[in-house]
Protein backbone atom coordinates (compact mmCIF):
# COMPACT_ATOMS: atom_id res chain seq x y z
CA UNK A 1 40.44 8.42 63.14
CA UNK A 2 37.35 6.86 62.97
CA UNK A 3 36.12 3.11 64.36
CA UNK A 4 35.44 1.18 61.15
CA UNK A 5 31.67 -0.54 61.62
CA UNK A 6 33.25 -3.75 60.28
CA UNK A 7 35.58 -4.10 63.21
CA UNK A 8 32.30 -2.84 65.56
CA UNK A 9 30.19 -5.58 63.93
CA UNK A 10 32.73 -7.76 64.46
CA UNK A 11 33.22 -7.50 68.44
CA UNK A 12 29.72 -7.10 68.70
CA UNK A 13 28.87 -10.49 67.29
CA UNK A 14 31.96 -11.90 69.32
CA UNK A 15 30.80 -10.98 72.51
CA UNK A 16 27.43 -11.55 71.85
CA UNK A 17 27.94 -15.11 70.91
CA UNK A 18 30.34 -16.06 74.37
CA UNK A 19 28.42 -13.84 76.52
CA UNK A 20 24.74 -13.88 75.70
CA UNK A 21 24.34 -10.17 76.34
CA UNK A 22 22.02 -7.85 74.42
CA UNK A 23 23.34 -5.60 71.36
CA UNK A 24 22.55 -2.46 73.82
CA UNK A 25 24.74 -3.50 76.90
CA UNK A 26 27.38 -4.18 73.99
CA UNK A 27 26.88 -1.02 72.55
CA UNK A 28 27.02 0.98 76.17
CA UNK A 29 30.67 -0.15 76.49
CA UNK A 30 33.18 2.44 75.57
CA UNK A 31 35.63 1.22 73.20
CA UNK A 32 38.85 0.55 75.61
CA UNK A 33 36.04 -1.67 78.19
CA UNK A 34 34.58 -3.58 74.67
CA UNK A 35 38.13 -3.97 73.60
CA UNK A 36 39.19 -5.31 76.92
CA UNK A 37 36.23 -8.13 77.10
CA UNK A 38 36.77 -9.05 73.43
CA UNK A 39 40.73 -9.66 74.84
CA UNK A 40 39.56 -11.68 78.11
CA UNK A 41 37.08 -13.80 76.05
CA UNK A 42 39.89 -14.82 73.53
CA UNK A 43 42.20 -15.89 76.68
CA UNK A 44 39.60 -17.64 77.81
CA UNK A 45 39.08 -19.13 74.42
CA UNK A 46 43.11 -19.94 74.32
CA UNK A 47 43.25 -21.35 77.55
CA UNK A 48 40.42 -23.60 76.83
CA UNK A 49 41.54 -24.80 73.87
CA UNK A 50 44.94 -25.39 74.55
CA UNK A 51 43.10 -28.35 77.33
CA UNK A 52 43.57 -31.25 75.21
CA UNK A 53 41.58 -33.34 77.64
CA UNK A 54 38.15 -31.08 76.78
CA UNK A 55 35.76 -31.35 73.88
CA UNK A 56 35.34 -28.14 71.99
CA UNK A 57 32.17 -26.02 72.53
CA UNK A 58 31.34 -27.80 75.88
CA UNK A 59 32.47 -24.55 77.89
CA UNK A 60 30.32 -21.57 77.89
CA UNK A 61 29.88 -19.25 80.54
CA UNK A 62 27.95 -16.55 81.20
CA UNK A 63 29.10 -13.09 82.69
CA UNK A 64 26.59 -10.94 84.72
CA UNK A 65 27.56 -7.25 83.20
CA UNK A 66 27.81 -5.23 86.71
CA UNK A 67 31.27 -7.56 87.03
CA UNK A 68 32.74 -5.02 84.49
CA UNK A 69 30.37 -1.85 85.20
C-alpha cells in the first residue's frame, strides 16, 4: 500500500501553515510522528474553537521541532 501524494500534500501544507516549519523538517518525519502532529494540531484547533469567548485566527503558536525529535 502506497501513501497517496494528495494526502502527503495535504499534511504537509497543514502543518506548515500552524507550525511555520520548513517542507524538509516536514518531510524528515516518518509517517506515524507526521500523522501524530497533524492529530495534536487539529485538537488544538478543536479546543480553540470550541472557546466561544476567542476570535478566530488570533491563536498561533509556534513549536520548536526537538519537542517531538
Amino acid at each position: 500500500m502506497t501513501y497517496g501524494a494528495d494526502q502527503l500534500w495535504e499534511e504537509v501544507t497543514y502543518v506548515a501553515y500552524y507550525l511555520h516549519w520548513p517542507l524538509p523538517t516536514i518531510l524528515d518525519l516518518e509517517h506515524p510522528m507526521r500523522h501524530r502532529v497533524v492529530e495534536e494540531i487539529g485538537k488544538i484547533n478543536t479546543t480553540l474553537s470550541d472557546d466561544p469567548g476567542e476570535e478566530p485566527g488570533l491563536n498561533t503558536f509556534s513549536v520548536p521541532f526537538s519537542l517531538f525529535g
